[in-house]
C-alpha atoms as a PDB file:
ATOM      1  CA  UNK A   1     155.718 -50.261   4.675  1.00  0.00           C
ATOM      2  CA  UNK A   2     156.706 -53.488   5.645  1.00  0.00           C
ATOM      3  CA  UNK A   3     154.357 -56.928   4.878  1.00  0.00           C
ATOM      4  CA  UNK A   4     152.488 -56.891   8.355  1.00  0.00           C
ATOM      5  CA  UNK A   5     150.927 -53.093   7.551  1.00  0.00           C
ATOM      6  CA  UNK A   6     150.509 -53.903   3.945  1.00  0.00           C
ATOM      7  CA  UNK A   7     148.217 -56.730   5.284  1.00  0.00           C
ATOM      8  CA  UNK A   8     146.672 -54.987   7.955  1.00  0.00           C
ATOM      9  CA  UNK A   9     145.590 -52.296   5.400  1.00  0.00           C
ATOM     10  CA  UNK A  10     144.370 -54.625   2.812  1.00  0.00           C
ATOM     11  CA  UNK A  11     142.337 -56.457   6.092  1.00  0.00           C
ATOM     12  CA  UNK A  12     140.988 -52.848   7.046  1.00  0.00           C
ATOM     13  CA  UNK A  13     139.357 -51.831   3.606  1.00  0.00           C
ATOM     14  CA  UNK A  14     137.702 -55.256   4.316  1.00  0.00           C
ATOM     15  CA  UNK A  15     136.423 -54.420   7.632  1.00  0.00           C
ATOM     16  CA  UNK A  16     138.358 -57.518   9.235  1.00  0.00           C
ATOM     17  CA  UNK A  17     140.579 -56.848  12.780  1.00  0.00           C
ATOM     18  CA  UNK A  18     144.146 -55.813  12.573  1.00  0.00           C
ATOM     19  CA  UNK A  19     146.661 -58.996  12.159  1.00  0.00           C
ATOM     20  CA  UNK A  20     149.139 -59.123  14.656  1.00  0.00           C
ATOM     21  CA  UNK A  21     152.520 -61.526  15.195  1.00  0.00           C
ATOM     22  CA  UNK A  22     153.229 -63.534  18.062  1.00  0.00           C
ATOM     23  CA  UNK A  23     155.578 -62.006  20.476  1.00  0.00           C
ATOM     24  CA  UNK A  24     159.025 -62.577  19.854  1.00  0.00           C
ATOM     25  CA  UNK A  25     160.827 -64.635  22.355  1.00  0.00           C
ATOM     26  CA  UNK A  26     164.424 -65.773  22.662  1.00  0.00           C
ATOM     27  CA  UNK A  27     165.998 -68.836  25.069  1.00  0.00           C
ATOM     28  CA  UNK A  28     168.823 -67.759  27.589  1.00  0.00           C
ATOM     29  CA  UNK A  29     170.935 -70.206  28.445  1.00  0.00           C
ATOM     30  CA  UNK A  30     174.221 -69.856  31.402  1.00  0.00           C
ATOM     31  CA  UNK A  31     177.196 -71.386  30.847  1.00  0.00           C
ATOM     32  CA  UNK A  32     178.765 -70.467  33.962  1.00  0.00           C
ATOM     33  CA  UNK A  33     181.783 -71.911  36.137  1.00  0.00           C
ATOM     34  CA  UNK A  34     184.414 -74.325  34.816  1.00  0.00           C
ATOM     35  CA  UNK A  35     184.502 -76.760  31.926  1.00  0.00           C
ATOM     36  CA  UNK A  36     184.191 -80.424  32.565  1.00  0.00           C
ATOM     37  CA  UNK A  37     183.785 -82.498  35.971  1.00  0.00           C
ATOM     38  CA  UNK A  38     185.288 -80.077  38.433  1.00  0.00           C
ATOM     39  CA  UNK A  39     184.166 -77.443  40.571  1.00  0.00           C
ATOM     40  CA  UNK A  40     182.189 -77.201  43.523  1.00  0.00           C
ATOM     41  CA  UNK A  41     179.955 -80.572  43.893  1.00  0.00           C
ATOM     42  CA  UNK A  42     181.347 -81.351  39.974  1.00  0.00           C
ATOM     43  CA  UNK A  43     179.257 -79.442  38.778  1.00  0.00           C
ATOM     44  CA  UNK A  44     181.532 -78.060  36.220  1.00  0.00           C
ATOM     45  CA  UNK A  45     180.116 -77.494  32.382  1.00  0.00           C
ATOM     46  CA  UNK A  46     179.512 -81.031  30.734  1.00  0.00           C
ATOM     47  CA  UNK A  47     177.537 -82.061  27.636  1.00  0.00           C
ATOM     48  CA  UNK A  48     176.056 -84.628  30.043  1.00  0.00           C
ATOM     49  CA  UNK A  49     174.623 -82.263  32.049  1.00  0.00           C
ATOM     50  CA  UNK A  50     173.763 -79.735  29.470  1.00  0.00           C
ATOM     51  CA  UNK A  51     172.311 -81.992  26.621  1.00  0.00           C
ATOM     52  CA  UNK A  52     168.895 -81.679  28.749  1.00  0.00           C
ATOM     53  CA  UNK A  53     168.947 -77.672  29.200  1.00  0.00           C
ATOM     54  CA  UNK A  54     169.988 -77.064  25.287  1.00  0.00           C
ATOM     55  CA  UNK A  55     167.798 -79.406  23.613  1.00  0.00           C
ATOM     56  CA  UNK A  56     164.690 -77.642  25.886  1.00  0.00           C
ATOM     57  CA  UNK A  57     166.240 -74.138  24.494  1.00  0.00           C
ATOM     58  CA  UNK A  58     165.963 -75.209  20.439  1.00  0.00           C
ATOM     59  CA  UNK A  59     162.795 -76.748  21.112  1.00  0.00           C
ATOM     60  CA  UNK A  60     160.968 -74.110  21.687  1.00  0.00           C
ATOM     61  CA  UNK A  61     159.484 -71.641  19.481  1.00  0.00           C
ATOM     62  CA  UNK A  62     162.071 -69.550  19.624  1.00  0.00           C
ATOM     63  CA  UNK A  63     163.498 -66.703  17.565  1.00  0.00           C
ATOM     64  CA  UNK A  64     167.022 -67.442  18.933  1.00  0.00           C
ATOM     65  CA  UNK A  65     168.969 -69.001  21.090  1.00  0.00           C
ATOM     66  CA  UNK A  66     171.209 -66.783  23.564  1.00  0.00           C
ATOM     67  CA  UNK A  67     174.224 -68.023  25.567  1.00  0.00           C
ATOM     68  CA  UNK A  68     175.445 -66.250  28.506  1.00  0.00           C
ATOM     69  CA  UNK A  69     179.119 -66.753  29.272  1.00  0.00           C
ATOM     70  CA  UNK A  70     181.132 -66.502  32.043  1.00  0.00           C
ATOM     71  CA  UNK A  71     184.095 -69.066  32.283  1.00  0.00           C
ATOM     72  CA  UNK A  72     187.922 -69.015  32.200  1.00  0.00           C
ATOM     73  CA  UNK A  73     187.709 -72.731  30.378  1.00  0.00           C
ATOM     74  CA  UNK A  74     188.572 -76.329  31.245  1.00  0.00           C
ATOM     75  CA  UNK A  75     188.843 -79.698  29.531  1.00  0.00           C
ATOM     76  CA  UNK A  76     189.152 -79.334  25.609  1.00  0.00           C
ATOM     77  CA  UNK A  77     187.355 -82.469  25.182  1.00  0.00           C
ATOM     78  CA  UNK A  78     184.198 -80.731  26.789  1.00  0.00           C
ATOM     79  CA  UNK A  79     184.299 -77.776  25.443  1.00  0.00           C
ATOM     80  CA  UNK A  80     184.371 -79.038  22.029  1.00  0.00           C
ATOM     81  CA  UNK A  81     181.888 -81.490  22.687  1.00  0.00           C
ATOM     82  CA  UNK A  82     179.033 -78.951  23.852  1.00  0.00           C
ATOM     83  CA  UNK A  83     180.073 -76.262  21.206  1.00  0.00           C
ATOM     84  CA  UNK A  84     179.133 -79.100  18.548  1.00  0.00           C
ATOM     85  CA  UNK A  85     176.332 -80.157  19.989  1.00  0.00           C
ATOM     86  CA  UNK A  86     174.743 -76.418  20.137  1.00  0.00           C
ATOM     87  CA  UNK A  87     175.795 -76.248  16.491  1.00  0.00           C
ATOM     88  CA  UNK A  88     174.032 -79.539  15.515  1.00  0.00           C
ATOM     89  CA  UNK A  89     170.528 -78.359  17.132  1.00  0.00           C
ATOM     90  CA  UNK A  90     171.227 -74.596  15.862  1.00  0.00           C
ATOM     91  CA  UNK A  91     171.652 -76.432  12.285  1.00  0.00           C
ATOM     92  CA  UNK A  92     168.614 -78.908  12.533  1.00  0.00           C
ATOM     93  CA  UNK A  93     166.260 -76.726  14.022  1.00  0.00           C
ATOM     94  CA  UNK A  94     167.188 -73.335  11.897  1.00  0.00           C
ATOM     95  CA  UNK A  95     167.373 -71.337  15.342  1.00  0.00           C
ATOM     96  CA  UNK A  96     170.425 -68.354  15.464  1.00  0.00           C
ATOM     97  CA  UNK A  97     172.611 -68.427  17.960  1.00  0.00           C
ATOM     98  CA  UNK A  98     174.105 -65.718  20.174  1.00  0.00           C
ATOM     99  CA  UNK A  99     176.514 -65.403  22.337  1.00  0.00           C
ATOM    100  CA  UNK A 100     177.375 -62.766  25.523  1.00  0.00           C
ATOM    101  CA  UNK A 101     180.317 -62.667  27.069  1.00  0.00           C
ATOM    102  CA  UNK A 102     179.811 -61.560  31.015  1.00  0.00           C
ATOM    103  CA  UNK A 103     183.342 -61.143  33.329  1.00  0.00           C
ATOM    104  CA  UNK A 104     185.468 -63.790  30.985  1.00  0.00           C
ATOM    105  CA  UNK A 105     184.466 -66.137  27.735  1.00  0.00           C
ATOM    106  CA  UNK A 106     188.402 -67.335  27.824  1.00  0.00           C
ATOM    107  CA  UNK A 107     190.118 -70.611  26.696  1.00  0.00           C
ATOM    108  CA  UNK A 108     187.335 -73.118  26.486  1.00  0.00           C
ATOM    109  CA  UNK A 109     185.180 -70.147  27.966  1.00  0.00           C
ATOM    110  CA  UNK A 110     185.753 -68.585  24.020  1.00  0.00           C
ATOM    111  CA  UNK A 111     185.486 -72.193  22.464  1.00  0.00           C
ATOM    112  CA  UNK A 112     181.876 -72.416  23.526  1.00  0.00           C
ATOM    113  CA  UNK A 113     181.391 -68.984  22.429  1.00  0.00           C
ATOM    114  CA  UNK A 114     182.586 -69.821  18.779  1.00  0.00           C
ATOM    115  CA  UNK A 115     179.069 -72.278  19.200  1.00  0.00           C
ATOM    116  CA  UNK A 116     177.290 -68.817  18.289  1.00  0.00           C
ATOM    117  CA  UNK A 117     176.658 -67.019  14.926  1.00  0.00           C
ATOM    118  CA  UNK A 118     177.816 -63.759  16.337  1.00  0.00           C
ATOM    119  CA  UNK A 119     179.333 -62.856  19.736  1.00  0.00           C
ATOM    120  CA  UNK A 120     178.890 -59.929  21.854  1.00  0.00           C
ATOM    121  CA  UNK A 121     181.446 -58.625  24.847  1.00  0.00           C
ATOM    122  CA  UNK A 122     180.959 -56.037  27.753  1.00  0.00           C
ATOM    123  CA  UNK A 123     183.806 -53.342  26.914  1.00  0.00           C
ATOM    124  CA  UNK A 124     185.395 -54.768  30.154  1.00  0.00           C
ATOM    125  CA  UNK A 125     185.248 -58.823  29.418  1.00  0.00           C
ATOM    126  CA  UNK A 126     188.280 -60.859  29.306  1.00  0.00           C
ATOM    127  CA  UNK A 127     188.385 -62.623  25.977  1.00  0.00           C
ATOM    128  CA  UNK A 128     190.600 -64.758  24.305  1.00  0.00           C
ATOM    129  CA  UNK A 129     193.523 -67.376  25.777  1.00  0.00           C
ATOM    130  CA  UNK A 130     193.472 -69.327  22.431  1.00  0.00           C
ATOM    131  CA  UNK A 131     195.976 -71.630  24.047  1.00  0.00           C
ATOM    132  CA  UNK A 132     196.950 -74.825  25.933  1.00  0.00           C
ATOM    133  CA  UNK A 133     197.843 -74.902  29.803  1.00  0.00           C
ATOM    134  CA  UNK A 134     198.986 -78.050  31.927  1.00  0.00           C
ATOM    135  CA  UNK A 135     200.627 -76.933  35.434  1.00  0.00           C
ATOM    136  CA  UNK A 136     201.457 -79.443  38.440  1.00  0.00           C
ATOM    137  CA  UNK A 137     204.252 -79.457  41.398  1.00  0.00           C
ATOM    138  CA  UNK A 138     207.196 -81.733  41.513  1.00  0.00           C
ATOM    139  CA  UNK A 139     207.698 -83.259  45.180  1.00  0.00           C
ATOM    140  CA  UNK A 140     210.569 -85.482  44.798  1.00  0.00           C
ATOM    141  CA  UNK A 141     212.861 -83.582  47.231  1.00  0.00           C
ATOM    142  CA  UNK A 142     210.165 -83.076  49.605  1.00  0.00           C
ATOM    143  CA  UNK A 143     209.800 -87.095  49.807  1.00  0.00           C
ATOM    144  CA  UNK A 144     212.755 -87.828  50.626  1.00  0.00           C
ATOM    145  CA  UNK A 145     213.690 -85.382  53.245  1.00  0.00           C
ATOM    146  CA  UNK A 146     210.459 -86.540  54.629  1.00  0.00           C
ATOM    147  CA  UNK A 147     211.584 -90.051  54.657  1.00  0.00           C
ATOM    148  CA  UNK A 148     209.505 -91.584  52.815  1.00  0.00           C
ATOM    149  CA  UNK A 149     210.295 -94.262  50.355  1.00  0.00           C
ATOM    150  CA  UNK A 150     207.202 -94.365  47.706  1.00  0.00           C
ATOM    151  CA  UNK A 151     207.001 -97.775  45.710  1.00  0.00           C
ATOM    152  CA  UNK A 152     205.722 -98.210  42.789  1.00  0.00           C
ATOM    153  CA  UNK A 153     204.770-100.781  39.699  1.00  0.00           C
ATOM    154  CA  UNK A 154     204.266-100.518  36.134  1.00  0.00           C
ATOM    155  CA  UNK A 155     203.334-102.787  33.057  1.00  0.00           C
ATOM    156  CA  UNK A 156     204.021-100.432  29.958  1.00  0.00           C
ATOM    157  CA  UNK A 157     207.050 -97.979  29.462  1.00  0.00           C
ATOM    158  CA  UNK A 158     205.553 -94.762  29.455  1.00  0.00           C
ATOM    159  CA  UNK A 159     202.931 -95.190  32.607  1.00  0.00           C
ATOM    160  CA  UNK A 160     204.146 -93.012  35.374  1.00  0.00           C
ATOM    161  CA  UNK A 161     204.180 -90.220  32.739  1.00  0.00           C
ATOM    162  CA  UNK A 162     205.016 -87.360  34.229  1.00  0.00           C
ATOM    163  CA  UNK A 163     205.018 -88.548  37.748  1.00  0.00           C
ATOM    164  CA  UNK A 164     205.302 -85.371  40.416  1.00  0.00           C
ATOM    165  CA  UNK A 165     206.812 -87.842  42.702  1.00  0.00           C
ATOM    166  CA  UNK A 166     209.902 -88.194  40.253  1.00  0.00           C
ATOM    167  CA  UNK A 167     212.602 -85.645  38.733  1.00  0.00           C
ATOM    168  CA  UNK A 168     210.988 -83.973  35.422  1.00  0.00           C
ATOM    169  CA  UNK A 169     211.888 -86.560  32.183  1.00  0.00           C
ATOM    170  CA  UNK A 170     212.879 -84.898  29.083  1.00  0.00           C
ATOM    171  CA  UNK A 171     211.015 -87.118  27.156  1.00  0.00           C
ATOM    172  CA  UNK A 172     207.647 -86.429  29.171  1.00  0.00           C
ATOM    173  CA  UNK A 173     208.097 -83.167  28.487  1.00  0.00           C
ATOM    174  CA  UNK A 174     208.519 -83.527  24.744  1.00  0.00           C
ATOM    175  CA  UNK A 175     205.321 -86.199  24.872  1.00  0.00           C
ATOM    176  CA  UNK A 176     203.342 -83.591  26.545  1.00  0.00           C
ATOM    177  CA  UNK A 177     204.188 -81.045  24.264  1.00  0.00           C
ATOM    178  CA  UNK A 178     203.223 -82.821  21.381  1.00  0.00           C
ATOM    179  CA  UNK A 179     199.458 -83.281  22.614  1.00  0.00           C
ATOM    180  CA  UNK A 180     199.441 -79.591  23.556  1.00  0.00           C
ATOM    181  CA  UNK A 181     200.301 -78.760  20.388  1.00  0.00           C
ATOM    182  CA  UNK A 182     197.787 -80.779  18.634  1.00  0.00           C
ATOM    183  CA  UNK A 183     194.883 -79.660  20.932  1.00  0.00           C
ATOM    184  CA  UNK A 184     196.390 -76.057  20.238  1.00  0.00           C
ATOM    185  CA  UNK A 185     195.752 -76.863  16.311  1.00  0.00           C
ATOM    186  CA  UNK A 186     192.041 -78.494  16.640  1.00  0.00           C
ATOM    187  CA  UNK A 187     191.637 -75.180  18.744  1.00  0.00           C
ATOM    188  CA  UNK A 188     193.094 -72.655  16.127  1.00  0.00           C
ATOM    189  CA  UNK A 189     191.044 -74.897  13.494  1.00  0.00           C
ATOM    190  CA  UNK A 190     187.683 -74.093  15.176  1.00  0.00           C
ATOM    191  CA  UNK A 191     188.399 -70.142  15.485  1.00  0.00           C
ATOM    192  CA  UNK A 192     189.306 -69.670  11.776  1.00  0.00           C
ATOM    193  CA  UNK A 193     186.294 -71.923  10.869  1.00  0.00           C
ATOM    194  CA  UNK A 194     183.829 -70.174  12.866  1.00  0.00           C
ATOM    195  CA  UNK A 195     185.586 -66.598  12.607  1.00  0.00           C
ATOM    196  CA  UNK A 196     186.737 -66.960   9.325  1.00  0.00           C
ATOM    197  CA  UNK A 197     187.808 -63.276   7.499  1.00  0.00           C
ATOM    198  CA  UNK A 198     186.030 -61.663  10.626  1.00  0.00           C
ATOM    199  CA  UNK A 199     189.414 -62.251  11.934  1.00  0.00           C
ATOM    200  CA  UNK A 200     191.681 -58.722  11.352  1.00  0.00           C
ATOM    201  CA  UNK A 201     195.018 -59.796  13.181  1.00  0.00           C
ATOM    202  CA  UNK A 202     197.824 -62.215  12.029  1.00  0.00           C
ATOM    203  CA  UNK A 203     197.628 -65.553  13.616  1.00  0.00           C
ATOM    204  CA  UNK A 204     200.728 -65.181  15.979  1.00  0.00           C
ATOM    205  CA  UNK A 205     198.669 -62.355  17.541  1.00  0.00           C
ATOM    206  CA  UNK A 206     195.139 -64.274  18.010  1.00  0.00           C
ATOM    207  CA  UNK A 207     196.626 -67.378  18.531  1.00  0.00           C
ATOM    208  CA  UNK A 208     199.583 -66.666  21.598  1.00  0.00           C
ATOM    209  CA  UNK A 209     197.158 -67.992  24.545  1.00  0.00           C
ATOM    210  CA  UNK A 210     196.746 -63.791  25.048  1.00  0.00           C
ATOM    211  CA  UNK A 211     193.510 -62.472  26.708  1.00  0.00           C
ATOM    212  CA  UNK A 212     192.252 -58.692  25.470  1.00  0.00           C
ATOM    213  CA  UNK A 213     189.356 -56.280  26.708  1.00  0.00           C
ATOM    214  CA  UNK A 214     186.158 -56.961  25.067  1.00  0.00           C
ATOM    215  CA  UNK A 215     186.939 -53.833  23.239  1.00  0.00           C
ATOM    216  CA  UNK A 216     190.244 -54.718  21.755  1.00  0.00           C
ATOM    217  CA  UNK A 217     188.812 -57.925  21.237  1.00  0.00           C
ATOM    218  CA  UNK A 218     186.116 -56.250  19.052  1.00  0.00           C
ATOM    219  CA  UNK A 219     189.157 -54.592  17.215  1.00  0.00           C
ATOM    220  CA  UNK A 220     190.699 -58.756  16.873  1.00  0.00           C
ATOM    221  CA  UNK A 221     187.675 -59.873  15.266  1.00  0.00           C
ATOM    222  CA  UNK A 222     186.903 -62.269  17.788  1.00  0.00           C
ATOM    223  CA  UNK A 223     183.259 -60.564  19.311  1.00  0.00           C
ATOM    224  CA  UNK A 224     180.926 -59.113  16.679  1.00  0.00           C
ATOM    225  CA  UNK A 225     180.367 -56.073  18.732  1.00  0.00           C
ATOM    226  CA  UNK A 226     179.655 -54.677  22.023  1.00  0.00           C
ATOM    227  CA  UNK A 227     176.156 -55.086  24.583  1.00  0.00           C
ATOM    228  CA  UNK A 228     174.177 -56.563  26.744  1.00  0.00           C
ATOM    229  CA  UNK A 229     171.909 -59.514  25.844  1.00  0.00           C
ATOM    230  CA  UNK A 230     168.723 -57.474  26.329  1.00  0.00           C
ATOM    231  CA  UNK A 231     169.689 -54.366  24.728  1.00  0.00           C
ATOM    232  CA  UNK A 232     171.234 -56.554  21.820  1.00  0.00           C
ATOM    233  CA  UNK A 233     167.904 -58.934  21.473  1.00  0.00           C
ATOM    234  CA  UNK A 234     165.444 -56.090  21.673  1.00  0.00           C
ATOM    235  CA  UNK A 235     167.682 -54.321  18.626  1.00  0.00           C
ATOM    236  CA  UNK A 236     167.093 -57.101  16.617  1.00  0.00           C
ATOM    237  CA  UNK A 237     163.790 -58.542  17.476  1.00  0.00           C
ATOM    238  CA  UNK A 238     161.970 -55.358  19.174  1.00  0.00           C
ATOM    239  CA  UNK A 239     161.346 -53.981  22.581  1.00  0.00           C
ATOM    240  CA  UNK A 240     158.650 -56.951  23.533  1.00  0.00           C
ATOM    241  CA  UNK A 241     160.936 -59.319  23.024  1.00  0.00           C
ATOM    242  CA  UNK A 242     160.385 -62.315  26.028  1.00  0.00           C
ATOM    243  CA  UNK A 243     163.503 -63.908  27.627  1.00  0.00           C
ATOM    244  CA  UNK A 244     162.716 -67.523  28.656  1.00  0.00           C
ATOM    245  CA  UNK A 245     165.264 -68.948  30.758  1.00  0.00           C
ATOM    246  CA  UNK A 246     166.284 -72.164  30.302  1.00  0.00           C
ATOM    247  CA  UNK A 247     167.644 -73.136  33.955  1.00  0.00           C
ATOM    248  CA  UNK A 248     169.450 -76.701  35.120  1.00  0.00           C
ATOM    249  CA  UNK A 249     168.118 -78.513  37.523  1.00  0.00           C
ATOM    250  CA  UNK A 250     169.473 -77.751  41.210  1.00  0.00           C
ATOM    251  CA  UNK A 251     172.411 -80.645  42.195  1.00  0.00           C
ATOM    252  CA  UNK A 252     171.787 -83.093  45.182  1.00  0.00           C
ATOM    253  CA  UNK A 253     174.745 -80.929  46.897  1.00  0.00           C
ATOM    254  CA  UNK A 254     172.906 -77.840  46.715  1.00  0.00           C
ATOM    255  CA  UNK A 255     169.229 -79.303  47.919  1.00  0.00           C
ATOM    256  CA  UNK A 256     171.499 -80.969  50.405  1.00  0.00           C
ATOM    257  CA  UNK A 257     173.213 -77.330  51.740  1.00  0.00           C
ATOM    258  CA  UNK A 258     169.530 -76.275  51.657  1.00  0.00           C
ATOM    259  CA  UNK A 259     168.554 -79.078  54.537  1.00  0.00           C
ATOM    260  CA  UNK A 260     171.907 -78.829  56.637  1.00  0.00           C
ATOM    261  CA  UNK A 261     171.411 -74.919  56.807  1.00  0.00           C
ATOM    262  CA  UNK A 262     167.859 -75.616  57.370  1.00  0.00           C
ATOM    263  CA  UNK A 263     167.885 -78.013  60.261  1.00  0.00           C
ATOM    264  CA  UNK A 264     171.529 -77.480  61.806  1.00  0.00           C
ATOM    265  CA  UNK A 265     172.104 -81.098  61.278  1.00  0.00           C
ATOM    266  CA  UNK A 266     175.519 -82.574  59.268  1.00  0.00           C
ATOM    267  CA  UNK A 267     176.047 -86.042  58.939  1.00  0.00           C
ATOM    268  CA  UNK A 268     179.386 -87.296  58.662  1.00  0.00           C
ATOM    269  CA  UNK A 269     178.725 -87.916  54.611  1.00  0.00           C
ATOM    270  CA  UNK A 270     178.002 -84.570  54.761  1.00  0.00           C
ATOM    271  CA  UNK A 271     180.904 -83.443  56.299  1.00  0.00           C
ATOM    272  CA  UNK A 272     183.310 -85.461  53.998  1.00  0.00           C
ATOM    273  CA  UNK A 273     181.363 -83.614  51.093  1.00  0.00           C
ATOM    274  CA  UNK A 274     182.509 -79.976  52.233  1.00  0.00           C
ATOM    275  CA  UNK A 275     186.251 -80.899  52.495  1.00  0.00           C
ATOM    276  CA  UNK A 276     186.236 -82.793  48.900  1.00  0.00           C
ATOM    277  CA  UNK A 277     183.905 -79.284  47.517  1.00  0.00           C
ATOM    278  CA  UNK A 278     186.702 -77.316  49.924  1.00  0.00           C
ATOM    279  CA  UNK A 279     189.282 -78.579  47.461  1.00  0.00           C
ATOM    280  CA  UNK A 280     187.354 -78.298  44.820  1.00  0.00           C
ATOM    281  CA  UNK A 281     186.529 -74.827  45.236  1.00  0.00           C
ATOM    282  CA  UNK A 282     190.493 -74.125  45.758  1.00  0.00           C
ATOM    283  CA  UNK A 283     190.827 -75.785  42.113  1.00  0.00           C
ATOM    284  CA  UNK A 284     187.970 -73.522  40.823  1.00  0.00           C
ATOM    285  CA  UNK A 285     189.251 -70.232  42.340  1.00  0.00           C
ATOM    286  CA  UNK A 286     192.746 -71.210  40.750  1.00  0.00           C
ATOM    287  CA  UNK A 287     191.262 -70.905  37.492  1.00  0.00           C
ATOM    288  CA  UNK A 288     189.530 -67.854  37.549  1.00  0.00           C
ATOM    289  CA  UNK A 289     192.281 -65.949  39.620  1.00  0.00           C
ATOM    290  CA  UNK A 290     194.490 -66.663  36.376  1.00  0.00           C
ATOM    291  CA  UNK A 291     192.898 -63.832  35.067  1.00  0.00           C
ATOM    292  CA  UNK A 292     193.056 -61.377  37.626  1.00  0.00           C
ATOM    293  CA  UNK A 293     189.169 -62.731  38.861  1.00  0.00           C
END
């Protein structure tokens, strides 16, 4: 007999109306798309843009805060930045969080899951690339058969670093090694620190920049366990448990789409705003094609 009947007994033999609790409710918030200022219309994952949404999420009464996941990553910076903010409000305001990975928490997708006290996976989810990435195109040749003689000038000795325009420089290379390793440590630092002995695998196995199922994942120790954010939130808190979805705000670019489809009318603006989201949505699909998405 837990507290609640033991007081709703003692009430009764009293004549006095049965005590109830409050319904449980949780916040949802989606993390979707790409990390930092990229994407269609930027609007890629940024603590700028999510400080509003997460500090509405903790300040409710809440029994938890859930995150819903679906990204293939993005700029370290960022993701480290909104994973320590989520901590900080977790921390001050005593609220749990949770985390649910959808098609892919990978790279920074997994950073910002490592925000969460535990973290749950669909069987199928792509987790993992605990790794560093930089990819570009070298177009020297194609310059010069083109004709074209590019000029340019430099105060400092290491400015045109890693120009595409220019044949690949050792010592670039080595430079740009060097920072991917040391974002590849702070990176490693943050899983052991948030996974700690949850972690069953040797590092060389977690930390290879290697994606798994959510099920082998499970096996790793990097996801807590398998569900759905419903069926995992009514477990723990019961079957009345209330979702309240914290939402952000729509963009200008997407009220904008909303007129232009409305009225059949594009400015020119407008029109130089679908070929720079165009790229932009090559860029995205980029990323999430990496893993077979």
């Amino acid at each position: 007999m837990d507290v609640i009947d033991r007081l709703n007994d003692f009430l009764a033999d009293r004549g006095i109306v049965r005590a109830t609790l409050p319904t449980p409710s949780v916040s949802v918030v989606r993390l979707q798309g790409l990390i930092g200022a990229v994407g269609m219309g930027r609007r890629g994952l940024s603590l700028t843009a999510l400080e509003p949404i997460l500090k509405k999420a903790f300040s409710r009464h809440v029994r938890a805060v859930c995150l819903q996941i679906n990204s293939p990553g993005g700029s370290p910076v960022q993701s480290a930045q909104i994973a320590g903010r989520i901590r900080q409000l977790s921390k001050d305001n005593k609220i749990p969080v949770f985390a649910f990975a959808e098609d892919i928490a990978a790279s920074g997708g997994y950073w910002l899951a490592l925000a969460a006290d535990e973290i749950y996976a669909d069987a199928m989810s792509v987790v993992g690339s605990i790794g560093v990435i930089s990819a570009g195109f070298g177009f020297q040749d194609l310059i010069s058969k083109m004709g074209v003689e590019r000029r340019v000038h430099a105060q400092g000795a290491h400015k045109s670093f890693l120009d595409p325009f220019k044949p690949e420089n050792p010592e670039d290379v080595a430079r740009l090694d060097a920072i991917q390793k040391d974002i590849h440590r702070q990176f490693t630092t943050f899983v052991r620190k948030r996974r700690g002995e949850r972690l069953t695998a040797a590092d060389e196995a977690v930390f290879n920049g290697d994606i798994w199922t959510g099920e082998r994942a499970l096996e790793l120790g990097l996801v807590d366990g398998l569900g759905d954010l419903r069926t995992i939130m009514r477990r723990k808190y019961g079957p009345d448990v209330r979702f309240l979805i914290v939402e952000r705000p729509m963009s200008w670019l997407e009220r904008r789409l909303g007129r232009v489809g409305g009225s059949g009318l594009e400015s020119a603006d407008a029109r130089i705003g679908w070929a720079s989201d165009l790229i932009s949505a090559v860029e995205e699909r980029a990323h999430w094609a990496r893993f077979g998405l």
